[in-house]
N, C-alpha and C. Protein backbone atom coordinates (compact mmCIF):
# COMPACT_ATOMS: atom_id res chain seq x y z
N UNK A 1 22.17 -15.92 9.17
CA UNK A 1 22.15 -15.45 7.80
C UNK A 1 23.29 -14.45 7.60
N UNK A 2 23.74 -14.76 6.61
CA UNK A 2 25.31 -13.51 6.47
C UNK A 2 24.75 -12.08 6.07
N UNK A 3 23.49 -11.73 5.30
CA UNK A 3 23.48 -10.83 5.34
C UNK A 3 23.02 -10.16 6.75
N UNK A 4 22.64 -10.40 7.34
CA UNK A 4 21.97 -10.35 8.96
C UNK A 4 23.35 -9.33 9.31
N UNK A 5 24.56 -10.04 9.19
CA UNK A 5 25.92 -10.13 10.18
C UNK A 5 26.15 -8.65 9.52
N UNK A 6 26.52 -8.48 8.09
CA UNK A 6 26.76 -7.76 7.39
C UNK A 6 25.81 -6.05 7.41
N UNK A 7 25.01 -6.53 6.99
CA UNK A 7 23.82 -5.50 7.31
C UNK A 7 24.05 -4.96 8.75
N UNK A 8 24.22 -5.57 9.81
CA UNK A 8 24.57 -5.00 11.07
C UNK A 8 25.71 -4.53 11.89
N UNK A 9 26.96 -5.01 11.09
CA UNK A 9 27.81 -4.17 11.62
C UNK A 9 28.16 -3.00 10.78
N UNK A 10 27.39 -3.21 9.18
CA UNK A 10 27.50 -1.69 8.67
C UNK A 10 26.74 -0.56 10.01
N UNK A 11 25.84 -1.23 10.40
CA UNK A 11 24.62 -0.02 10.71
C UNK A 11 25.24 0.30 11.99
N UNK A 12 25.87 -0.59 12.92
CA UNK A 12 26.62 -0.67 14.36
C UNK A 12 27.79 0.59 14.15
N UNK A 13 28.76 0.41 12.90
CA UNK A 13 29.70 0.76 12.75
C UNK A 13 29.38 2.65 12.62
N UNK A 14 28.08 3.13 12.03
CA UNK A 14 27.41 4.30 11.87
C UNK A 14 26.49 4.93 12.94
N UNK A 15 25.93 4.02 13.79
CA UNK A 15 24.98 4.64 14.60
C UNK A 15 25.59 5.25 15.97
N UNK A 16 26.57 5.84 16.10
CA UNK A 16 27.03 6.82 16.83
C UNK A 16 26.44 8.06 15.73
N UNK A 17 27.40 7.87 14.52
CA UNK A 17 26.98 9.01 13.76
C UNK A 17 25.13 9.13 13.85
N UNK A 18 25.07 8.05 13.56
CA UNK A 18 23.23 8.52 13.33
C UNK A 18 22.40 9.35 14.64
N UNK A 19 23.01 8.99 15.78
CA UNK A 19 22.41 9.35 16.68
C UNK A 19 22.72 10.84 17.80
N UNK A 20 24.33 11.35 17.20
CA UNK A 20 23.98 12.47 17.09
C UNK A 20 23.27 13.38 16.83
N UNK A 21 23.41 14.53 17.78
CA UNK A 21 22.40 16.07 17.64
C UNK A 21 23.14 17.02 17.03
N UNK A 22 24.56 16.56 16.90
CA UNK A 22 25.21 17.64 16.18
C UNK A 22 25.37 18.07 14.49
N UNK A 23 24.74 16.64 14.34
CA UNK A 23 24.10 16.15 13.06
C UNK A 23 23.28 16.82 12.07
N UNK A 24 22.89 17.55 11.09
CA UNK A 24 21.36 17.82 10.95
C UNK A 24 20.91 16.10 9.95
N UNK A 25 19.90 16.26 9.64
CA UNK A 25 19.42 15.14 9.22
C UNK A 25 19.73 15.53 7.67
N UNK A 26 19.96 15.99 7.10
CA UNK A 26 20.58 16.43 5.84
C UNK A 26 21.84 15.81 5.69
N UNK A 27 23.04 15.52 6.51
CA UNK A 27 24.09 15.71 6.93
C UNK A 27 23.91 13.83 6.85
N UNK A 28 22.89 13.91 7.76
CA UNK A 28 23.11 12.18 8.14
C UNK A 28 22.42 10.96 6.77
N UNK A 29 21.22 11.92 6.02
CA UNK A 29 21.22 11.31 4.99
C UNK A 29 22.29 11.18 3.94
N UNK A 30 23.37 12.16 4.14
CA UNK A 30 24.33 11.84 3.02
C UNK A 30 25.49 10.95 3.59
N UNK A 31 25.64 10.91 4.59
CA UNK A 31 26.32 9.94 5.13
C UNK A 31 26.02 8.62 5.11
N UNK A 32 24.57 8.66 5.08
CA UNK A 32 23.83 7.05 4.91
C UNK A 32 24.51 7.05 3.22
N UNK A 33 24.03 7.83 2.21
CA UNK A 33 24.41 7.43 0.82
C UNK A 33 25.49 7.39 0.14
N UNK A 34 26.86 8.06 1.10
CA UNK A 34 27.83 8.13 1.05
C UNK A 34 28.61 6.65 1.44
N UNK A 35 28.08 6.34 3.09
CA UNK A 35 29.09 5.75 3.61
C UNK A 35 28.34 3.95 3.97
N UNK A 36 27.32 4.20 4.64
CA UNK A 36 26.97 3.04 4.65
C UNK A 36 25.99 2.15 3.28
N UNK A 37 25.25 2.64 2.64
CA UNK A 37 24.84 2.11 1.37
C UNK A 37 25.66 1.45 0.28
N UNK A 38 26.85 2.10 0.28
CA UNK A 38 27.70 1.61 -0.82
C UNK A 38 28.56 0.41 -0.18
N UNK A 39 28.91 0.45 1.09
CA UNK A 39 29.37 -1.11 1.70
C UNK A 39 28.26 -2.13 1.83
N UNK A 40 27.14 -1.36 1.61
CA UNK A 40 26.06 -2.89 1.94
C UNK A 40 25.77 -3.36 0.48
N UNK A 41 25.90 -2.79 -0.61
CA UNK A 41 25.62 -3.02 -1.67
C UNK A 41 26.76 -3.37 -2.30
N UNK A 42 27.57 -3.50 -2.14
CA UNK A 42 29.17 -3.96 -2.67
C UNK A 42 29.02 -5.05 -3.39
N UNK A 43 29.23 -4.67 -4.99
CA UNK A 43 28.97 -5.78 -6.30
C UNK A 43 27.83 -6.18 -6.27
N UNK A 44 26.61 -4.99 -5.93
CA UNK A 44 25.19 -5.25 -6.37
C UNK A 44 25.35 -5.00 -7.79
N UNK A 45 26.04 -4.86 -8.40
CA UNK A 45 25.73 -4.98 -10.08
C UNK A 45 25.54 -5.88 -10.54
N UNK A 46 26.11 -7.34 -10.18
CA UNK A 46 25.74 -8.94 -10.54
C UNK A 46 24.65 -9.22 -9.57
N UNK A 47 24.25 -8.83 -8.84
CA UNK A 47 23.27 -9.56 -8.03
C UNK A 47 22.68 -9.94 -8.54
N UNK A 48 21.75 -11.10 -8.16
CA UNK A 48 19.93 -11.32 -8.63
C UNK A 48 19.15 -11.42 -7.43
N UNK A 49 18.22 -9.86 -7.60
CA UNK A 49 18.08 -10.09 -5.82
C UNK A 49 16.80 -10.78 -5.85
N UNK A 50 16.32 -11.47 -4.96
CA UNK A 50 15.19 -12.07 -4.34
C UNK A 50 13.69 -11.46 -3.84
N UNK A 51 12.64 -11.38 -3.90
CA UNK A 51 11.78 -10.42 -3.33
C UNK A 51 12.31 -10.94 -1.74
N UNK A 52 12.54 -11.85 -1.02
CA UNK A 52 13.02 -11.70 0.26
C UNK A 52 14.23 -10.96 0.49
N UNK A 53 15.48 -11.40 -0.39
CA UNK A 53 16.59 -10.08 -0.42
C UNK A 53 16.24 -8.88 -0.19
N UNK A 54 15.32 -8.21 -1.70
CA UNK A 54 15.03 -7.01 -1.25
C UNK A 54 14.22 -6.51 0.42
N UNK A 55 13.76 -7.47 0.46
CA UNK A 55 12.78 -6.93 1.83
C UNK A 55 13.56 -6.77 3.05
N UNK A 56 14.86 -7.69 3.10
CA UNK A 56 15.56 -7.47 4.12
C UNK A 56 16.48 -6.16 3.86
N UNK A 57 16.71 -5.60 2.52
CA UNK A 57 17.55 -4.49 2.39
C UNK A 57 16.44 -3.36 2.53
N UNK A 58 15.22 -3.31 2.44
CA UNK A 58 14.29 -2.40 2.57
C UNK A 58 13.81 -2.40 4.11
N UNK A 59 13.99 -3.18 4.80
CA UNK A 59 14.12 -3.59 6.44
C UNK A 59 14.94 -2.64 6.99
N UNK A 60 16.08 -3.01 6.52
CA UNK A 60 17.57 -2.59 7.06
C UNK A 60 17.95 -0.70 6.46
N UNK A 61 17.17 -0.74 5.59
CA UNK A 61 17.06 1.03 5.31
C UNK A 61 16.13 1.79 6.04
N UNK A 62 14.76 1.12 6.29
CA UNK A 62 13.94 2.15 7.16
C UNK A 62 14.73 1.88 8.06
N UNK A 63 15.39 0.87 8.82
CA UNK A 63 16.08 1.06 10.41
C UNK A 63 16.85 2.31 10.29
N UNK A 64 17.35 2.62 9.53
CA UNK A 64 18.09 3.65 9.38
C UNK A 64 17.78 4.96 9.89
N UNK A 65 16.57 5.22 8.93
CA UNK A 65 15.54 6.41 8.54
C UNK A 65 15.12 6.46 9.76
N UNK A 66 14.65 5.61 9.97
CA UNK A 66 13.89 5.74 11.95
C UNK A 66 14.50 6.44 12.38
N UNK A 67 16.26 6.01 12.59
CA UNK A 67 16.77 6.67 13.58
C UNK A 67 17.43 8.06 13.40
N UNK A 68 17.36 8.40 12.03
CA UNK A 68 17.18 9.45 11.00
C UNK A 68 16.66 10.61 11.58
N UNK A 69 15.09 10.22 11.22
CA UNK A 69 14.33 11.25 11.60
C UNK A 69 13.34 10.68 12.81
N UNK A 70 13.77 10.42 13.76
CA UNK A 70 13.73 10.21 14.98
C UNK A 70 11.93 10.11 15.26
N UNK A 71 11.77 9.48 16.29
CA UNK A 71 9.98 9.59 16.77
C UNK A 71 9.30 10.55 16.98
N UNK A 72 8.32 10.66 16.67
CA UNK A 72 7.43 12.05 16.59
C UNK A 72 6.79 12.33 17.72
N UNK A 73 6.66 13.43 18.14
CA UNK A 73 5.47 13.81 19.53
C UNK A 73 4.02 13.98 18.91
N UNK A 74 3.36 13.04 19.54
CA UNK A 74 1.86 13.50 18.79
C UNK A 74 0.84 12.88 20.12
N UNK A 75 -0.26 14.12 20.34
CA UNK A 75 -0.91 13.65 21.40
C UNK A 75 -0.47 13.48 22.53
N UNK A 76 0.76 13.58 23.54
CA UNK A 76 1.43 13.40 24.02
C UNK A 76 2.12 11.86 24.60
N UNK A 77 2.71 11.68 23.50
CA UNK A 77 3.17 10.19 23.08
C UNK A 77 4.07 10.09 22.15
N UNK A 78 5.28 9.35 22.50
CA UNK A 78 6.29 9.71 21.12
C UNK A 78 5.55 8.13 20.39
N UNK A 79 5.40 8.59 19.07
CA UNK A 79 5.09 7.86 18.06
C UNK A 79 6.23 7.08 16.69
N UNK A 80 6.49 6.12 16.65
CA UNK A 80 7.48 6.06 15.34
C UNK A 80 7.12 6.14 14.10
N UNK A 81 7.61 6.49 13.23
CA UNK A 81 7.69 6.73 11.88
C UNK A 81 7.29 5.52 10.92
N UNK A 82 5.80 5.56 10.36
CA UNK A 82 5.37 4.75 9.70
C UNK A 82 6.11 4.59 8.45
N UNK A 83 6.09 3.14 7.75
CA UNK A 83 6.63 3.03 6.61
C UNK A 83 6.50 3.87 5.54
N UNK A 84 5.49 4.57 5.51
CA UNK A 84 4.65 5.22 4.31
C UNK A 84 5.11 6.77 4.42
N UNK A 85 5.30 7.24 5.66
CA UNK A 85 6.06 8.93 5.98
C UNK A 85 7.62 8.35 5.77
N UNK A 86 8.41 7.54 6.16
CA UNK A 86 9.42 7.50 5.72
C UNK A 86 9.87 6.98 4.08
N UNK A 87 9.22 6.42 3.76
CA UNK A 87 9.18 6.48 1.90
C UNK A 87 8.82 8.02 1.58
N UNK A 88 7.74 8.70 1.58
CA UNK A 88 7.55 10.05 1.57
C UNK A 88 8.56 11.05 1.96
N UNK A 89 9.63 10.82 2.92
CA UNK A 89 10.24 11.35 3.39
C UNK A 89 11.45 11.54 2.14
N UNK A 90 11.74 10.25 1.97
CA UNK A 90 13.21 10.14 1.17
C UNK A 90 12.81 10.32 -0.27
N UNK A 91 11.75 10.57 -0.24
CA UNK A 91 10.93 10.73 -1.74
C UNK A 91 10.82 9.71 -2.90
N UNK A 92 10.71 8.83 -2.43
CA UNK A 92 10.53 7.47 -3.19
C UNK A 92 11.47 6.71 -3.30
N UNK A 93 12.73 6.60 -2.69
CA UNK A 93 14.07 6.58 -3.31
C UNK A 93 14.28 5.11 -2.45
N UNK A 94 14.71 3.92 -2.96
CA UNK A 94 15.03 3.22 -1.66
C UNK A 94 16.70 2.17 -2.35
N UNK A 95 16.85 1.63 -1.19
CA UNK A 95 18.17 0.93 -1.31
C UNK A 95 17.89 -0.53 -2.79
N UNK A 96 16.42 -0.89 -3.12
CA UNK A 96 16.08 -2.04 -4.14
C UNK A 96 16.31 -1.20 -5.31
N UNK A 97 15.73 0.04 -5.78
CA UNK A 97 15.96 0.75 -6.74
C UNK A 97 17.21 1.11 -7.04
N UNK A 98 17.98 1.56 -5.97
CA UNK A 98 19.53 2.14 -6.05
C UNK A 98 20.40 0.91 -6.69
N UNK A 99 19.93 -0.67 -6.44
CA UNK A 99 20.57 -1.20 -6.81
C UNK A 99 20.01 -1.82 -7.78
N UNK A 100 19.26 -1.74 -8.22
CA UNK A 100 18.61 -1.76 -10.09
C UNK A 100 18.99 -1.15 -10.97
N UNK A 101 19.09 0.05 -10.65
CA UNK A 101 19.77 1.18 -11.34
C UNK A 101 21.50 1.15 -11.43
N UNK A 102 21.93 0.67 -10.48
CA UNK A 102 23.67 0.44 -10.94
C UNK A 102 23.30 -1.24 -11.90
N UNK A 103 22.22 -2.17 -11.56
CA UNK A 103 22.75 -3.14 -12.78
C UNK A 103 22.41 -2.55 -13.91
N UNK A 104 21.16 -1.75 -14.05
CA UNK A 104 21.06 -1.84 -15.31
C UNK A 104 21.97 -0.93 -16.17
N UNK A 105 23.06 0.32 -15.22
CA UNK A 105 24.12 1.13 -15.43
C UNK A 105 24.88 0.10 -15.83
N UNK A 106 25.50 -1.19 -15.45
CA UNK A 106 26.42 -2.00 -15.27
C UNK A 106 26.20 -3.01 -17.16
N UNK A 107 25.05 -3.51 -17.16
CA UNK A 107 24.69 -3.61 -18.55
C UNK A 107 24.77 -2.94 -19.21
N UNK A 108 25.10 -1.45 -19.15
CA UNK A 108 24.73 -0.60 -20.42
C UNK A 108 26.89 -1.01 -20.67
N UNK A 109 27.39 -0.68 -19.26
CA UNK A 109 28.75 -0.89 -19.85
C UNK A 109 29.10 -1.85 -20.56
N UNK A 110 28.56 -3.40 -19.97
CA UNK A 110 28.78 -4.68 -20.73
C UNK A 110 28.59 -4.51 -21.92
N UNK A 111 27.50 -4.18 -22.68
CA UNK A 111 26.88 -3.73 -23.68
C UNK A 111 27.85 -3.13 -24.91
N UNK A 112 28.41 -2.17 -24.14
CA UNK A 112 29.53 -1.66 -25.22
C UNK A 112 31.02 -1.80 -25.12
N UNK A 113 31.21 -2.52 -24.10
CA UNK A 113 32.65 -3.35 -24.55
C UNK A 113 32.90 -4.05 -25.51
N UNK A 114 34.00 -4.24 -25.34
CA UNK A 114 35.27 -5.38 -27.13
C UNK A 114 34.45 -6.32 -26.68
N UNK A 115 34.37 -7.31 -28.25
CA UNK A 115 33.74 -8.39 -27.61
C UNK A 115 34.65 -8.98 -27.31
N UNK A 116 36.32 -9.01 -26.94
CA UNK A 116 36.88 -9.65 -26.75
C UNK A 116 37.27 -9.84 -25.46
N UNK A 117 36.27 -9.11 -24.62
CA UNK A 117 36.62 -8.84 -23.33
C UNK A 117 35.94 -10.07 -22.24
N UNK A 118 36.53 -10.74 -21.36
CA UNK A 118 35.91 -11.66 -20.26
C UNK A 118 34.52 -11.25 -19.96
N UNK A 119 34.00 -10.30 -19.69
CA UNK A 119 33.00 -9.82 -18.86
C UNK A 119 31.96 -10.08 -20.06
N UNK A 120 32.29 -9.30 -21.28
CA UNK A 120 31.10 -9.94 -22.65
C UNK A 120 31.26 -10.98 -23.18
N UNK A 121 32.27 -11.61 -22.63
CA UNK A 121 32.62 -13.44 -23.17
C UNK A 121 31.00 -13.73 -22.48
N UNK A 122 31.71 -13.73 -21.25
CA UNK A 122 30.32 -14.32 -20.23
C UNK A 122 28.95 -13.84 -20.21
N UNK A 123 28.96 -12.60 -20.68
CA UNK A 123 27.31 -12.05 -20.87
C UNK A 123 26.71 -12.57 -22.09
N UNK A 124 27.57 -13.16 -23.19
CA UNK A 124 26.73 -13.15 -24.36
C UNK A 124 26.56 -14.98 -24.76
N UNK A 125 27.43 -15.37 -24.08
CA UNK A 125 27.62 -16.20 -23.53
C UNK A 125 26.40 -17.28 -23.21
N UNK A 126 26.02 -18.46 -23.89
CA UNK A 126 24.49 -19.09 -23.54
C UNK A 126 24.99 -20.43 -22.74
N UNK A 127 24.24 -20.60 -22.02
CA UNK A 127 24.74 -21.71 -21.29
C UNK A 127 23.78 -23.08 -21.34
N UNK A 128 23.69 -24.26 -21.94
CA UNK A 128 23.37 -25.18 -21.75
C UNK A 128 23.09 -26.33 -20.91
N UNK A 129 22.19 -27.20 -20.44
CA UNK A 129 22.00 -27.96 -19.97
C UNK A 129 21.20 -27.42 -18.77
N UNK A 130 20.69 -28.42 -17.35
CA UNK A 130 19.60 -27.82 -16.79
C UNK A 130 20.20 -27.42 -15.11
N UNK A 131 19.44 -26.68 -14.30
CA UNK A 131 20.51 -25.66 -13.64
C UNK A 131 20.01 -26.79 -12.10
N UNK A 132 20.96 -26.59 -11.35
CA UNK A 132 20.72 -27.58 -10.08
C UNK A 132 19.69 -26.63 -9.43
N UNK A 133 19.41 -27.70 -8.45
CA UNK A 133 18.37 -27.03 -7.35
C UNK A 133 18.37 -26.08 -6.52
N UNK A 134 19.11 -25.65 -6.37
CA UNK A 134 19.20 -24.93 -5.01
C UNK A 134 19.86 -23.02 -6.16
N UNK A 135 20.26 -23.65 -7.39
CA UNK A 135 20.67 -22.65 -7.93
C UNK A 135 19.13 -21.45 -8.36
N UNK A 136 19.39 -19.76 -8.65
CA UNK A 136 18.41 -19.25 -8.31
C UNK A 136 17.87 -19.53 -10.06
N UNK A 137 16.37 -19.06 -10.03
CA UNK A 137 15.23 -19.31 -11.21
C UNK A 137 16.04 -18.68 -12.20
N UNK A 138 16.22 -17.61 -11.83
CA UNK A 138 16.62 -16.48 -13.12
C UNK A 138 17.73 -16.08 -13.10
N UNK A 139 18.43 -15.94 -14.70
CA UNK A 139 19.85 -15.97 -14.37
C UNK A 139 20.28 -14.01 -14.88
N UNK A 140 21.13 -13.68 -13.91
CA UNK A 140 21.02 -12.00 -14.20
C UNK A 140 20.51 -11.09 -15.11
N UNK A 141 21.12 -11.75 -16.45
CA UNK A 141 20.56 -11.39 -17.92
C UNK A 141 18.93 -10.93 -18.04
N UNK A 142 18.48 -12.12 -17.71
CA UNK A 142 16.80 -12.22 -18.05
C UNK A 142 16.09 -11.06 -16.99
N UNK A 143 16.70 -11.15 -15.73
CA UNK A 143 16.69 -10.26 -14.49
C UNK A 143 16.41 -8.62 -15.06
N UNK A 144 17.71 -8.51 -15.43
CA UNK A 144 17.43 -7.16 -16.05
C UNK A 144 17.11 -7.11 -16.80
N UNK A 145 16.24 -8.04 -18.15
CA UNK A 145 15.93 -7.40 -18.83
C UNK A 145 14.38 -7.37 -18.88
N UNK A 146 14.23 -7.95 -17.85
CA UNK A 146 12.72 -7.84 -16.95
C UNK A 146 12.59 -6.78 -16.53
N UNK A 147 13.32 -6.28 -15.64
CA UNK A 147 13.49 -4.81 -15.14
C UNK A 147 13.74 -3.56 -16.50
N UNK A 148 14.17 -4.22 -17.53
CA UNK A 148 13.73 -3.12 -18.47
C UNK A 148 12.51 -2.74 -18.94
N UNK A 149 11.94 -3.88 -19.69
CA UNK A 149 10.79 -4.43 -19.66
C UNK A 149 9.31 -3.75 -18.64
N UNK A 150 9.74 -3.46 -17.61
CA UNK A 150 8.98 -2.74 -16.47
C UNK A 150 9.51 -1.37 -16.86
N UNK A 151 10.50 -0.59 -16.91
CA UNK A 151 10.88 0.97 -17.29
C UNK A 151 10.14 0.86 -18.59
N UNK A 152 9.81 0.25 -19.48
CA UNK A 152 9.43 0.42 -21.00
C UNK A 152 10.21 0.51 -21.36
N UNK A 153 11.70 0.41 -21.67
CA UNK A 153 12.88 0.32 -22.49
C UNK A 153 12.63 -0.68 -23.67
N UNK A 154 12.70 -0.05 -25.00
CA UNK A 154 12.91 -1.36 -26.01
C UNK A 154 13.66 -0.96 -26.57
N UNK A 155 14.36 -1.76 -27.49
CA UNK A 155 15.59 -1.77 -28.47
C UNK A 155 16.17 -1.16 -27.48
N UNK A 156 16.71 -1.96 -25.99
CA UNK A 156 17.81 -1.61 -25.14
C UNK A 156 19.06 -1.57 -25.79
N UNK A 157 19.07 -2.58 -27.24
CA UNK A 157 20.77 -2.93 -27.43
C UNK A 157 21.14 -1.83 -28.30
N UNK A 158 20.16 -1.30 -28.74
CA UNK A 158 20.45 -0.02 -29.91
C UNK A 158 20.58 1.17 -28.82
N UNK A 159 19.83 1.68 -27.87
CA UNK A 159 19.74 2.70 -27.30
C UNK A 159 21.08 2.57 -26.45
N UNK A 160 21.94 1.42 -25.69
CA UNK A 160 22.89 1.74 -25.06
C UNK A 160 24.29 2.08 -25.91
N UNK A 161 24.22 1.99 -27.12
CA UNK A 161 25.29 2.57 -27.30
C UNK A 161 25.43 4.46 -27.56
N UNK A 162 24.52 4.94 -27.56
CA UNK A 162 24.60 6.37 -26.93
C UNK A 162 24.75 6.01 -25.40
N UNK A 163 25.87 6.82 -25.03
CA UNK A 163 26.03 6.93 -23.30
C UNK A 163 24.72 7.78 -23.04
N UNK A 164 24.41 9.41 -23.41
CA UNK A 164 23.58 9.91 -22.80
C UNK A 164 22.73 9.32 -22.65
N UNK A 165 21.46 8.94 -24.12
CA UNK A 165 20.53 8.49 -23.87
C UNK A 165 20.63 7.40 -22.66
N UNK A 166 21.52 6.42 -22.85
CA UNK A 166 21.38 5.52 -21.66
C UNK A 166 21.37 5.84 -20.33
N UNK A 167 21.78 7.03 -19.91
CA UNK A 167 22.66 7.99 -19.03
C UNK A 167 21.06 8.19 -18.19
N UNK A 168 20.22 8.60 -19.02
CA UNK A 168 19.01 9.40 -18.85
C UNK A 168 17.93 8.16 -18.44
N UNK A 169 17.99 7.44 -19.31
CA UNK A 169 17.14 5.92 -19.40
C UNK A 169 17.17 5.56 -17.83
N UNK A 170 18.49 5.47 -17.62
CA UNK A 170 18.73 4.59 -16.07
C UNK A 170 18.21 5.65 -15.04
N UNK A 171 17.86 7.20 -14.97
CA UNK A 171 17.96 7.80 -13.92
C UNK A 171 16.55 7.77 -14.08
């Protein structure tokens, strides 16, 4: 699987850093959001991710965090870091959301471009006839506006042309 390949030599290419002591874990979480998150997510703004997509990018982030905040002594036994203390940890925050939040950032731009521009050619853009097999259910558009739909966003097309409000909407 390419993301397999991808996903792992980001994490290969960092885990010297991660596994430093000279580190604090403050230090190494911003390095995760700095350095490796933004190469694994590269042109997550078109994506349409998959509930299996996400699970492998939510896979590939606790691996992280593990080695983050390292195994616990308890009872005298090092223990690893359950899914549920490391969500708690990062405070709800994960790599599926981070990249929901740049599409639906990424729509608000489409949104208020010329319409004469390629990018709103193609967004507004309806496409006819019926989609092959192997192509995915949902096509980005509907994606996010499902994911709005879940925030409670209505009259998205009126509210993105204020930047703030939209600014605020997405965070």
């Amino acid at each position: 699987m390419v993301w397999d390949v991808c996903l792992n030599r980001t994490y290969f290419a960092a885990v010297s850093l991660l596994w430093s002591r000279l580190l604090s874990r403050t230090t190494k979480i911003i390095l995760y959001k700095t350095l490796i998150r933004p190469v694994v997510s590269y042109g997550a703004e078109v994506w349409t991710l998959t509930k299996k997509e996400g699970q492998v990018l939510l896979i590939f982030e606790r691996k992280i965090f593990r080695r983050i905040y390292t195994p616990k002594y308890e009872n005298r036994k090092w223990k690893s870091r359950k899914n549920r203390e490391l969500e708690e940890m990062s405070k709800g925050e994960n790599i599926v959301k981070w990249i929901k939040w740049q599409t639906i950032s990424w729509l608000g731009h489409i949104e208020r471009m010329e319409e004469g521009r390629l990018p709103k050619k193609i967004f507004t853009q309806e496409l006819e006839g019926t989609r092959r097999r192997e192509r995915p259910r949902k096509r980005w558009k509907e994606e996010v506006e499902r994911d709005l739909q879940v925030l409670g966003v209505k009259r998205w097309r009126e509210l993105v042309q204020d930047r703030k409000i939209w600014k605020d909407i997405v965070r």
